[in-house]
N, C-alpha and C. Protein backbone atom coordinates (compact mmCIF):
# COMPACT_ATOMS: atom_id res chain seq x y z
N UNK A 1 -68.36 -61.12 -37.61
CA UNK A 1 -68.59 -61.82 -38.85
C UNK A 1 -69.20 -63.18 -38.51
N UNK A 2 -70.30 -63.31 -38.33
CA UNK A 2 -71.20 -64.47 -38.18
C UNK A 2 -72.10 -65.06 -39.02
N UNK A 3 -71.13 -66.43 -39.42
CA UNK A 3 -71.61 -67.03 -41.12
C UNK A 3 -72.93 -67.64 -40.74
N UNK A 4 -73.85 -67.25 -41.99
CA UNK A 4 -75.35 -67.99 -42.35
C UNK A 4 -75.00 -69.50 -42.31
N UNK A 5 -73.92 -69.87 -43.23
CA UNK A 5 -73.45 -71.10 -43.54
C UNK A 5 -72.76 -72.11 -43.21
N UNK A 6 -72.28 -72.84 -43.17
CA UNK A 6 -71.58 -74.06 -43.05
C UNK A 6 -69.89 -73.86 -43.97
N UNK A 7 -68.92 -73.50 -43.17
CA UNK A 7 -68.07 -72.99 -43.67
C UNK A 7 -66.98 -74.81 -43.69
N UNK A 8 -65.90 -74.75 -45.33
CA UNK A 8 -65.08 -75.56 -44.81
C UNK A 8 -63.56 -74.60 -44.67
N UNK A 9 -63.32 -74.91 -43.00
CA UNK A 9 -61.70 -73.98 -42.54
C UNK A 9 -60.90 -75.35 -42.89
N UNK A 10 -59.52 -74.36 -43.29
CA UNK A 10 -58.31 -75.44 -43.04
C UNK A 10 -57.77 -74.70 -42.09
N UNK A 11 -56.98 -75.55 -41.49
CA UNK A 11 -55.86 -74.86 -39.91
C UNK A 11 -54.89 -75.73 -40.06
N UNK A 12 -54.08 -74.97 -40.13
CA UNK A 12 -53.00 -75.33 -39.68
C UNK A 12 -52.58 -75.79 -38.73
N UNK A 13 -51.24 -76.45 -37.97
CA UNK A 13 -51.08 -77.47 -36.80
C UNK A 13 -49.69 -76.33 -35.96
N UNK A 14 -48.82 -76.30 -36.67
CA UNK A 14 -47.54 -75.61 -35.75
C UNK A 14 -47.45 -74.67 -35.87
N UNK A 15 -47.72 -73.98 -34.97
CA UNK A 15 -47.61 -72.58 -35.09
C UNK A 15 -49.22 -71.55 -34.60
N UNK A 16 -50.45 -72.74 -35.24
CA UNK A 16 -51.44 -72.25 -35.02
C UNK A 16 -52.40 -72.63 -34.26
N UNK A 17 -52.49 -74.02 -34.29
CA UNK A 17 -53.15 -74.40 -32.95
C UNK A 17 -52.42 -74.98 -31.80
N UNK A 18 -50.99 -75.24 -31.97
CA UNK A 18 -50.05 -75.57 -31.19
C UNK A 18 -48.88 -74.60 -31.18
N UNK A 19 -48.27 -74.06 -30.49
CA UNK A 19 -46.81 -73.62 -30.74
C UNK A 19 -45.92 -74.24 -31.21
N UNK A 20 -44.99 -73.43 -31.98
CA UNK A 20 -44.28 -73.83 -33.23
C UNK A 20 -42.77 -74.74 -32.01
N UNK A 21 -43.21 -75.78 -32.26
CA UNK A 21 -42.01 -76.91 -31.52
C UNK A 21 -41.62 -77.93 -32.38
N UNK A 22 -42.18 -77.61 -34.09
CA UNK A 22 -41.80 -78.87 -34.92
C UNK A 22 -40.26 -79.16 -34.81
N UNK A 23 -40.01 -80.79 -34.44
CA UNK A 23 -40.79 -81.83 -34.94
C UNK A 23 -41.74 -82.46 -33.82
N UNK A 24 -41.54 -81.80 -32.58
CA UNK A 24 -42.28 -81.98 -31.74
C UNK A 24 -43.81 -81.26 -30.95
N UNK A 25 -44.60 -81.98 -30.54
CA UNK A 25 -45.91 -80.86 -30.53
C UNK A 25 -45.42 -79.99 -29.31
N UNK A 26 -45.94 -78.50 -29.83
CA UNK A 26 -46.07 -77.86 -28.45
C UNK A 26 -46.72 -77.35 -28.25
N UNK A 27 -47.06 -77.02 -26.93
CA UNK A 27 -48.13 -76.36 -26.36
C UNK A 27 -49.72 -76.21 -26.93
N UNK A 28 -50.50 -76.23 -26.43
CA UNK A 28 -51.58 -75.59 -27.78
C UNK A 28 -52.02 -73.99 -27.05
N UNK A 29 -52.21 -73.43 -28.41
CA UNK A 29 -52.04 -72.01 -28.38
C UNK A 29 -53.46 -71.84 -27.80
N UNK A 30 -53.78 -70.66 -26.90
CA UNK A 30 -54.81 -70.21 -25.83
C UNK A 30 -55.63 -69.85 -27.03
N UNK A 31 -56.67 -70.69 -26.30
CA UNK A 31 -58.40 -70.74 -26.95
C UNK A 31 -58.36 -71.52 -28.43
N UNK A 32 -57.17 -72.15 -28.49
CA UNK A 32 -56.95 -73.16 -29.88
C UNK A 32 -58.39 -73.88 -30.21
N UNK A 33 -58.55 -74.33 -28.78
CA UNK A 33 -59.46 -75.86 -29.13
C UNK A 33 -60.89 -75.49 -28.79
N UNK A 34 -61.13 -74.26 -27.94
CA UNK A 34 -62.25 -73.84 -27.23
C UNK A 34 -62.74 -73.39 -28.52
N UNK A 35 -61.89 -72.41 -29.89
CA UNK A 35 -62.58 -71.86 -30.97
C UNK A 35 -62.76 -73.26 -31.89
N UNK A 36 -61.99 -73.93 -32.23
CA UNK A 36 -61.85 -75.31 -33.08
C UNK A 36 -63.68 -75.83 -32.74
N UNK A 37 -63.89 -76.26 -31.11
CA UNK A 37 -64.85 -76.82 -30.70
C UNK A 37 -66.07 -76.35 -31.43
N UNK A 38 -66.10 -74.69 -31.10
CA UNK A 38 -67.68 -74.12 -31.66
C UNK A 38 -67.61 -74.17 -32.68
N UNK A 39 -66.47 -73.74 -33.64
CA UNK A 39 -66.75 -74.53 -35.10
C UNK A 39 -67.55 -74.95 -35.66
N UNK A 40 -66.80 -76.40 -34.75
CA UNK A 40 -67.63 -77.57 -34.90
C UNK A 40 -69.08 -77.97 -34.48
N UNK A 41 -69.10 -77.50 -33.02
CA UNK A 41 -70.63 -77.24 -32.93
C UNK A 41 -71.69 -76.83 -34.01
N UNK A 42 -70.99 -75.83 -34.26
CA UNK A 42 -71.76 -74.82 -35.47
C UNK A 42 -71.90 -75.55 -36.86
N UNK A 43 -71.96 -76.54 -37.36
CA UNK A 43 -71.31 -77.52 -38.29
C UNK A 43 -70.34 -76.87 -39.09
N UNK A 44 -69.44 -76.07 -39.14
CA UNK A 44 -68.38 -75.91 -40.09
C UNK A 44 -67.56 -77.32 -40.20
N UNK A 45 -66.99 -77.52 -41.14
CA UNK A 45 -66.26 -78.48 -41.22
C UNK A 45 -64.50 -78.06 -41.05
N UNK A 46 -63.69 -78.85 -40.47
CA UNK A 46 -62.67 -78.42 -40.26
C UNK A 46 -61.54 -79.79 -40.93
N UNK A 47 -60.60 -78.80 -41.42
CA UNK A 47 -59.51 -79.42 -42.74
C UNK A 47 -57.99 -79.03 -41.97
N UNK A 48 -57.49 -80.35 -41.21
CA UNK A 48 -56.16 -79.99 -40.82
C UNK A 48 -55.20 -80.02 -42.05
N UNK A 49 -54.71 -78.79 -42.13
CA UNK A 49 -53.88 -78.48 -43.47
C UNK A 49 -52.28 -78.11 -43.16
N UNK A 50 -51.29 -79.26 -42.99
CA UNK A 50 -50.12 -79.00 -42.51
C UNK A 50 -48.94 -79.63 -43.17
N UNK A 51 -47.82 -78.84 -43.13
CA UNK A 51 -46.67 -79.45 -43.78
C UNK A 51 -46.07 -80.85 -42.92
N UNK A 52 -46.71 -81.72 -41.75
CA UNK A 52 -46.79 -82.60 -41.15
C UNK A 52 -46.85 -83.85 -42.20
N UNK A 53 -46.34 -84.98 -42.26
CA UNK A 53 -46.50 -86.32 -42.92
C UNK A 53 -46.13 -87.57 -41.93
N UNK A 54 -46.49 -88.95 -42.42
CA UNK A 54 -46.05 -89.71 -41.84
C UNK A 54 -46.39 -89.77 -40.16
N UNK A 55 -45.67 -90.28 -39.68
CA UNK A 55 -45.71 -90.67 -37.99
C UNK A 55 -46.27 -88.96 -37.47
N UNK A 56 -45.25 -87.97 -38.19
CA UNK A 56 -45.38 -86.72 -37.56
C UNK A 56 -47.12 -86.17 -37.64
N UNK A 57 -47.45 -86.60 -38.56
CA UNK A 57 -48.79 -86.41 -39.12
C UNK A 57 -49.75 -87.38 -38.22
N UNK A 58 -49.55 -88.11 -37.68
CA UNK A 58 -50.06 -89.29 -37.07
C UNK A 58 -50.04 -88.84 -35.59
N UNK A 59 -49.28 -88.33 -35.28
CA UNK A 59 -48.65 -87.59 -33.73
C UNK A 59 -50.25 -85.94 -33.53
N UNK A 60 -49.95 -85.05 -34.61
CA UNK A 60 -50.87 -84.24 -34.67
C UNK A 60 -52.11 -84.52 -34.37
N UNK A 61 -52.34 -85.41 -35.23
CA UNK A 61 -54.02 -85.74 -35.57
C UNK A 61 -54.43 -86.49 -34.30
N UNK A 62 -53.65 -87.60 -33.70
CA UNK A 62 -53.94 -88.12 -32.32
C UNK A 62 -54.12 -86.65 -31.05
N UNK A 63 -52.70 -85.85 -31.08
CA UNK A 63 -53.01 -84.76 -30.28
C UNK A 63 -54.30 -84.25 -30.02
N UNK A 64 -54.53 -83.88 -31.41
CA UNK A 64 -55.98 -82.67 -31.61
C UNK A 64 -57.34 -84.18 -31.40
N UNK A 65 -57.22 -85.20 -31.32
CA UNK A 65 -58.43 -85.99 -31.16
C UNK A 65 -58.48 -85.80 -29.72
N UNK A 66 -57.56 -85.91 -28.79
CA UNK A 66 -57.48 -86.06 -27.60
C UNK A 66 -57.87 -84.99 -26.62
N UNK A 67 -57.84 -83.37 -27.70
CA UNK A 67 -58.51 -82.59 -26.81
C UNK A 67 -59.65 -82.23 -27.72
N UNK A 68 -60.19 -83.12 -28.68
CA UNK A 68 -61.33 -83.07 -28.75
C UNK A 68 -61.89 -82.91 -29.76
N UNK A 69 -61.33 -82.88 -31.15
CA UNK A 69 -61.32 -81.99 -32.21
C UNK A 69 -60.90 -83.58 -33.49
N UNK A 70 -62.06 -83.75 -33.75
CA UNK A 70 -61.80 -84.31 -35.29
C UNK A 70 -61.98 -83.75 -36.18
N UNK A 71 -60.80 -84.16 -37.78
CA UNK A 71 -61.10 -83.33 -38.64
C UNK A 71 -61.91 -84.19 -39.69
N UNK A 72 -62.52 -83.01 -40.64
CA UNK A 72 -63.40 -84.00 -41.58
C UNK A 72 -62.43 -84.16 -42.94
N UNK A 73 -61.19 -83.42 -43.05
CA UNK A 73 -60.37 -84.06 -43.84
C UNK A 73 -59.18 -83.89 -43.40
N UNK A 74 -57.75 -84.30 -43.61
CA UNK A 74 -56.44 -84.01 -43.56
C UNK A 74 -55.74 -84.15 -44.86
N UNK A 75 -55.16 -82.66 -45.34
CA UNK A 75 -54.31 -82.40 -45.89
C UNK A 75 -54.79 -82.80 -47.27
N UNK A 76 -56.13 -82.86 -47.35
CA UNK A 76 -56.68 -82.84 -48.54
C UNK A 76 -57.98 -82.52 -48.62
N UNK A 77 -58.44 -82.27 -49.40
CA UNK A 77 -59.97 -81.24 -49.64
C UNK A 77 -61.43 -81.75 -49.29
N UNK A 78 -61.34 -83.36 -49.01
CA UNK A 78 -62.24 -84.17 -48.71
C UNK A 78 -61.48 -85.72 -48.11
N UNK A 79 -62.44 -86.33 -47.84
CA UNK A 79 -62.00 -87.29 -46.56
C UNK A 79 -61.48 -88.76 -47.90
N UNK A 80 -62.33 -88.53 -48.99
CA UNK A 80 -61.98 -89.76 -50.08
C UNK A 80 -60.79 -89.46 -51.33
N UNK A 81 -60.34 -88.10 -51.18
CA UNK A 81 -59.29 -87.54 -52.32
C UNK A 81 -58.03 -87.98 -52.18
N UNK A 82 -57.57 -88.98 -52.94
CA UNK A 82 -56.19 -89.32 -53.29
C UNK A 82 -55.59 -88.52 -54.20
N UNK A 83 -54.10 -88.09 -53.19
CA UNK A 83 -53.19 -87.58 -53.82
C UNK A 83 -52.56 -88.50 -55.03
N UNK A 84 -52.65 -87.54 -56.10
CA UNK A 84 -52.00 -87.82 -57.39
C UNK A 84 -50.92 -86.55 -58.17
N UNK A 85 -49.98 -86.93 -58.50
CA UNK A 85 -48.77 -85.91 -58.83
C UNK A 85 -49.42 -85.47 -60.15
N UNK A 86 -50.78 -85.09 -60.70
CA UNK A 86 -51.01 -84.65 -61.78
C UNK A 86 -51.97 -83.58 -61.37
N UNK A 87 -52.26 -83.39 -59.94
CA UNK A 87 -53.09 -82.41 -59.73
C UNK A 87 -52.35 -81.38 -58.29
N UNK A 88 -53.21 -79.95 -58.16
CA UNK A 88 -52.48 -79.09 -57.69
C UNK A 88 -52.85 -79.68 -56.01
N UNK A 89 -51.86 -79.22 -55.42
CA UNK A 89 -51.68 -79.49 -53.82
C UNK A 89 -52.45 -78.61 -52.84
N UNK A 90 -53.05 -77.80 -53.90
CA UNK A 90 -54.30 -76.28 -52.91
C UNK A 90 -55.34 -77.48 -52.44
N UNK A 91 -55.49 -76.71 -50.93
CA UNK A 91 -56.99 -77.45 -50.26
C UNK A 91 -58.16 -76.72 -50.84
N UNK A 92 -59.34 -77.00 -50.95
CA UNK A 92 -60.46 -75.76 -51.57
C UNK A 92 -61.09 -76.21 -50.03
N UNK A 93 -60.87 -74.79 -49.44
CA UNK A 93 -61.66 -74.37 -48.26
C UNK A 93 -61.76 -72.37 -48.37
N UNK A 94 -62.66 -72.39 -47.64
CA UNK A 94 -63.35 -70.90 -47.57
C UNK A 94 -62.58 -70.12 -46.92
N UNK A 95 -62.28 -70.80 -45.28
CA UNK A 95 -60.93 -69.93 -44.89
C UNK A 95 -59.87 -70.41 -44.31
N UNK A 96 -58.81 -70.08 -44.38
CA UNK A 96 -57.42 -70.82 -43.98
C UNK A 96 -56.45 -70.12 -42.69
N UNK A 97 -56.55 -70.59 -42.03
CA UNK A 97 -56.14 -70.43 -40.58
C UNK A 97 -54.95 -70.38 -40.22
N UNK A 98 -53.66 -69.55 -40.36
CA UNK A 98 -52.57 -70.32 -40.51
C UNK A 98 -51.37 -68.93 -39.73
N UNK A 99 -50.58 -69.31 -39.17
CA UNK A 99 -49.70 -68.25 -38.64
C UNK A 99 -48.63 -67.48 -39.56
N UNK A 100 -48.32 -68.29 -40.73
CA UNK A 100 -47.69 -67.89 -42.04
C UNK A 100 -48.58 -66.69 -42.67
N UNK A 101 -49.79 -66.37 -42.06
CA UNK A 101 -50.85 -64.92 -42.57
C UNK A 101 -50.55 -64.11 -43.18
N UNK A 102 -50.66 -63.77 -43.91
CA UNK A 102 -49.84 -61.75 -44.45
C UNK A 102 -50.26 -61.06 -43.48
N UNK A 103 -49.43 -60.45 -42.62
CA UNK A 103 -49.89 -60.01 -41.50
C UNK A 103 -49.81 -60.23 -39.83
N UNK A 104 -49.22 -62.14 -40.09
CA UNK A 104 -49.46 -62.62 -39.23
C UNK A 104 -50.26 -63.43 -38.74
N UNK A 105 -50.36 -63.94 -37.51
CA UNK A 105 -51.55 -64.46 -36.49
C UNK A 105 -52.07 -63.86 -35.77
N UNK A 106 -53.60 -63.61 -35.78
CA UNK A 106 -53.84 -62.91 -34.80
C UNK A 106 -54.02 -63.24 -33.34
N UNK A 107 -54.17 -65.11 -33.59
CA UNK A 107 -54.60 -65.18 -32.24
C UNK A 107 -55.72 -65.78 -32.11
N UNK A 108 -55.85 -67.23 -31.19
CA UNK A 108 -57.34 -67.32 -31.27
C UNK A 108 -58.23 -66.38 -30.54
N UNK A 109 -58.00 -65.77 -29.74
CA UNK A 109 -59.36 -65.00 -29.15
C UNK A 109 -59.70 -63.87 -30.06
N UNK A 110 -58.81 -63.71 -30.97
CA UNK A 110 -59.41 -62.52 -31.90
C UNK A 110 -60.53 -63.36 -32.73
N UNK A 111 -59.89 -64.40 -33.40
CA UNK A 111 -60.62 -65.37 -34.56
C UNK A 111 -61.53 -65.98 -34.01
N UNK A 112 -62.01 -66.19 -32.79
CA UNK A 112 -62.93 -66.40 -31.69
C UNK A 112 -63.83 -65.43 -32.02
N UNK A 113 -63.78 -64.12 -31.02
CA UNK A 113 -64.50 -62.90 -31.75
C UNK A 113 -64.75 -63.12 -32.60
N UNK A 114 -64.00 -62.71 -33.81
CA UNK A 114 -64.33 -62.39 -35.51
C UNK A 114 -65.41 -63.35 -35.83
N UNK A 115 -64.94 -64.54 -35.51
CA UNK A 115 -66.24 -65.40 -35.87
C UNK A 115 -67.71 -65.72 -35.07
N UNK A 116 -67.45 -65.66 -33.84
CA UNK A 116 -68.73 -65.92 -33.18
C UNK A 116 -69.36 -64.62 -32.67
N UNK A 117 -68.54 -63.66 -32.73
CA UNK A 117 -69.68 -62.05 -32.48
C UNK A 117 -69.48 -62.04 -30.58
N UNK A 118 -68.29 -63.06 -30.25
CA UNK A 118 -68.55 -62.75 -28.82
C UNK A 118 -67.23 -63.10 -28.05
N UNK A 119 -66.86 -62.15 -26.72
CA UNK A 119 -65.35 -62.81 -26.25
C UNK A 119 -65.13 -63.62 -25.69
N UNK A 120 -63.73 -63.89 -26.32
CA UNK A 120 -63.45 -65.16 -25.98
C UNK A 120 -63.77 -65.61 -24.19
N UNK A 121 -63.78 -66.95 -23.83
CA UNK A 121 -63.97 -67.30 -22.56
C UNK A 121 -63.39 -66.43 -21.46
N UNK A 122 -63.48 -66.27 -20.03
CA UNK A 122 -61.97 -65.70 -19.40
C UNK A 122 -61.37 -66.78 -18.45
N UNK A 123 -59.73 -66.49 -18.30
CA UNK A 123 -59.31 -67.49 -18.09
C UNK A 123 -58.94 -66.77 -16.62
N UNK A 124 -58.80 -67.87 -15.35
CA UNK A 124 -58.57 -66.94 -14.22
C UNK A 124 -57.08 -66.93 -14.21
N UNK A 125 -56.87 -65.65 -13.64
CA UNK A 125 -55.37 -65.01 -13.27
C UNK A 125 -55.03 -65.58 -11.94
N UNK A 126 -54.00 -66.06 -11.71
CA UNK A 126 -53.62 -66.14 -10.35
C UNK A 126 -52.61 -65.63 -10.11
N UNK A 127 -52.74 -64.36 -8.95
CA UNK A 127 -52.28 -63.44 -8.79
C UNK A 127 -50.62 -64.18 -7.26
N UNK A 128 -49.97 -63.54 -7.34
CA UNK A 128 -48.76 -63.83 -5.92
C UNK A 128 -47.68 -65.08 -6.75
N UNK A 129 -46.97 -64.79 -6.07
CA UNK A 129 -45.83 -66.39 -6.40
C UNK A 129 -46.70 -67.70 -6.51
N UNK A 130 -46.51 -67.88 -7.80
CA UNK A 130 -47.41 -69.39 -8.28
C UNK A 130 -48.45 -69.53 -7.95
N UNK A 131 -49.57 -68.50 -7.80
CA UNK A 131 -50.44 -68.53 -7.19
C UNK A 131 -51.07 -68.32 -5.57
N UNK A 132 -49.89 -69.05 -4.70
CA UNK A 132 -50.25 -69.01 -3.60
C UNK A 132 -50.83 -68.06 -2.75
N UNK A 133 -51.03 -66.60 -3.55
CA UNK A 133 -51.13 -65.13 -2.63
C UNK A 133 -52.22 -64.77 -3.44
N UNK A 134 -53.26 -64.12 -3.35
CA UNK A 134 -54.44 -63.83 -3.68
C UNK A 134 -54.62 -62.13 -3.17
C-alpha cells in the first residue's frame, strides 16, 4: 500500500513506538523509529496521539526528538488547535497507529512493509553466549 499522497498518521507512544512501561518510557519497539523516519522523509506528517500529559508528555516528546522524530502536532489535530471543553477530543488523521487495534499490533516491520512496498531493514543476529561465538 504505497500512498500517492501526503498522509496525516497519529501514533501512539506506549505500547507502540515504545513498550508499554507507563509511567515510565520503555524500550522502543523494533523498527519504531526506522518506519516513523521514512514517513517523514516521504512528507507524511506525523501526530503523537497519547493518553500522556504534563511532564509525562514532556518526557515522550523529548524521547522521540532524540532518536529523531519530530511531530507536526501533539495530541491535537494541528500544531495551533487549542483544547476547548466544547469540542470533541478525536484527532482528524488518515491513519492511527496504535496497539489498542481491533486486532491488535502488528508490529513495525509489518506497517513498514504495508506502507513502503518493501522489508523491513535486517538486523544482525549474534549467534553463541552474548555473542561471543560465531
Amino acid at each position: 500500500m504505497k500512498f500517492d499522497q501526503h498522509l496525516i498518521i497519529a501514533v501512539d507512544f506506549d505500547g507502540t513506538i515504545v513498550e508499554d512501561a507507563y509511567p515510565k518510557i520503555g524500550k522502543p519497539q523494533l523498527f519504531a523509529f526506522e518506519t516513523l523516519k521514512k514517513l517523514q522523509d516521504e512528507g507524511h506528517r506525523l501526530i503523537l496521539w497519547t493518553y500522556r500529559h504534563g511532564l509525562k508528555l514532556h518526557e515522550a516528546v523529548a524521547f522521540c526528538k532524540e532518536n529523531g522524530i519530530h511531530f507536526y502536532a501533539i495530541n491535537s489535530s494541528f500544531p495551533e488547535e487549542q483544547f476547548k471543553n466544547d469540542a470533541s477530543r478525536k484527532i482528524n488523521a488518515d491513519i492511527f497507529i496504535d496497539d489498542r487495534n481491533f486486532g491488535g499490533f502488528p508490529g513495525w516491520g509489518e506497517i513498514y512493509q504495508e506502507l513502503t512496498n518493501t522489508a523491513p531493514p535486517k538486523i544482525e543476529k549474534k549467534k553463541g553466549f552474548f555473542g561471543l561465538f560465531k
